[in-house]
Protein backbone atom coordinates (compact mmCIF):
# COMPACT_ATOMS: atom_id res chain seq x y z
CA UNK A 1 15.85 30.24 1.42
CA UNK A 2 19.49 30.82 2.58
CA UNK A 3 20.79 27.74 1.85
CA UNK A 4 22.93 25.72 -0.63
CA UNK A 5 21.90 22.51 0.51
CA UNK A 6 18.18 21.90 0.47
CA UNK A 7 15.29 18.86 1.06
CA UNK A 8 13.13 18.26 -1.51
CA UNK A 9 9.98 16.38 -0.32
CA UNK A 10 7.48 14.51 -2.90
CA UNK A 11 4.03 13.73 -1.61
CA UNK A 12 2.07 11.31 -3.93
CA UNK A 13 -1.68 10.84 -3.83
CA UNK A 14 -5.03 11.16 -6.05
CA UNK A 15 -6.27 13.92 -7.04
CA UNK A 16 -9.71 12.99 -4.78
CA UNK A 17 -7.97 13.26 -1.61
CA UNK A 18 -9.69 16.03 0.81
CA UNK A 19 -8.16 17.24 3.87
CA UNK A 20 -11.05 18.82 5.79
CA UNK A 21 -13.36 19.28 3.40
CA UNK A 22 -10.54 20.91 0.97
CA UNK A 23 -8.94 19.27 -1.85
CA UNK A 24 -5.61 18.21 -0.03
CA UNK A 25 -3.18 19.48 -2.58
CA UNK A 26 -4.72 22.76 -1.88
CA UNK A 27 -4.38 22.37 1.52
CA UNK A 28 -0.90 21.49 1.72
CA UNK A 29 0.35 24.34 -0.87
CA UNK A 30 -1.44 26.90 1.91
CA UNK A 31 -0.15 25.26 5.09
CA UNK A 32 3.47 25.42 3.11
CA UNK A 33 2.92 28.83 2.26
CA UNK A 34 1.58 29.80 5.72
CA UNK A 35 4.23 28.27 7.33
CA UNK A 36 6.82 30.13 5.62
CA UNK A 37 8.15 26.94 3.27
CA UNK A 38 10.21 28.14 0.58
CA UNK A 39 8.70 26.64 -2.26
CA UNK A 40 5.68 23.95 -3.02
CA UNK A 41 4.18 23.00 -6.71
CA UNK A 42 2.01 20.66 -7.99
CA UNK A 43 2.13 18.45 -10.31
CA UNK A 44 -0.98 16.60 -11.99
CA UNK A 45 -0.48 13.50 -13.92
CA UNK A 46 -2.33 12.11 -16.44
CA UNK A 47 -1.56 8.59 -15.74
CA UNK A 48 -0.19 6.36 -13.06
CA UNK A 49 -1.15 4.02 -9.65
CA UNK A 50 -0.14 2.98 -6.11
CA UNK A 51 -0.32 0.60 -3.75
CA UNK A 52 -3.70 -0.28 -4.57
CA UNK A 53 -2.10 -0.91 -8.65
CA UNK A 54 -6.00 0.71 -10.00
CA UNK A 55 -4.75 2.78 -12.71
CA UNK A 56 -5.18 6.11 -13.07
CA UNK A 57 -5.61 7.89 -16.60
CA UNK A 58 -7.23 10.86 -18.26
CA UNK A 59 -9.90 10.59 -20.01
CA UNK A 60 -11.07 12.73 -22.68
CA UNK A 61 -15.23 11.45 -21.22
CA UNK A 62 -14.84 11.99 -17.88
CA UNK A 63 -14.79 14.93 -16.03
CA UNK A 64 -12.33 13.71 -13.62
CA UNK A 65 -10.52 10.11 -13.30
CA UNK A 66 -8.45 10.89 -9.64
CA UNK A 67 -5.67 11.57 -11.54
CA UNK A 68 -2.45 11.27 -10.01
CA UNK A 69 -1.47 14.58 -8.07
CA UNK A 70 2.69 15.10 -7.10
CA UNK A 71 3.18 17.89 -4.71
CA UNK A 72 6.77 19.21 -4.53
CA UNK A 73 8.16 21.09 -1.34
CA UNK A 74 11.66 22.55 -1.03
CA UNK A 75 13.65 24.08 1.83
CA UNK A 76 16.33 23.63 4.58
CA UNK A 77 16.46 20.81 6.50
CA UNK A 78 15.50 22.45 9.57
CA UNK A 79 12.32 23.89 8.14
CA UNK A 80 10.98 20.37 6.18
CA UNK A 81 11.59 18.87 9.88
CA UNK A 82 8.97 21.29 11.70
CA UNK A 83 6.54 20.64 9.13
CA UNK A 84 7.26 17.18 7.98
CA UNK A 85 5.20 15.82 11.00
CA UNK A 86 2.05 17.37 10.15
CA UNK A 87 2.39 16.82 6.48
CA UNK A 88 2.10 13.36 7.65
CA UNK A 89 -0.88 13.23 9.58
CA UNK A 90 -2.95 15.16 6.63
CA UNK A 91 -1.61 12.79 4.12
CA UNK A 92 -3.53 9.60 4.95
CA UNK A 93 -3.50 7.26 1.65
CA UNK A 94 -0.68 8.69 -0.02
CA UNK A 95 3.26 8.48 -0.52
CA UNK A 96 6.15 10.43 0.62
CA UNK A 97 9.45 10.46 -0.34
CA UNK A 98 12.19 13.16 0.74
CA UNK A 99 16.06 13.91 -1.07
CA UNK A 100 18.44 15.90 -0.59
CA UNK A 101 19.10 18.58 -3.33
CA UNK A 102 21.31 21.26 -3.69
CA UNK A 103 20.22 24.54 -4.63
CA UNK A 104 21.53 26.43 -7.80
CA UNK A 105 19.55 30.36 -7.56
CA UNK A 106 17.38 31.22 -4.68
């Protein structure tokens, strides 16, 4: 990344979400990677909700609660705009939020 000022973009969803046939925060961490993104993490939470306001929590008896999943993706401006589009149409029950950041180290 070659940039001092950068986009941070938060996508918010459940941990159950598939994008063909593939867990979607998978999916979107390879698509960012394949498409040359900077930087993408994510981020599982152990409690939260949405729109729907069903709460989401860990549980120490169930194997898996859809937990809340945050995935993280950083670059230029220019980049998050080619793949912002797409990002959309794969995210289908989910949130996304974008910022601008500046960027410390590289």
């Amino acid at each position: 990344m070659k940039c001092e000022e950068a986009v941070l973009v938060r996508i918010y969803f459940g941990e159950d979400d598939k994008y063909e046939g593939k867990p979607l925060y998978k999916h979107l961490v390879e698509f960012c990677k394949n498409r040359g993104i900077a930087g993408a993490t994510v981020f599982r939470g152990i409690l939260g909700y949405g729109k729907s306001s069903v709460l989401h929590k860990a549980s120490p008896f169930k194997l898996s609660s859809d937990l809340p999943i945050v995935v993280e993706i950083v670059d230029c401006q220019e980049k998050i705009d080619q793949v912002l589009p797409e990002i959309a149409q794969m995210v289908k029950d989910g949130l996304i939020t974008m910022e601008k950041v500046k960027v410390i180290r590289a």
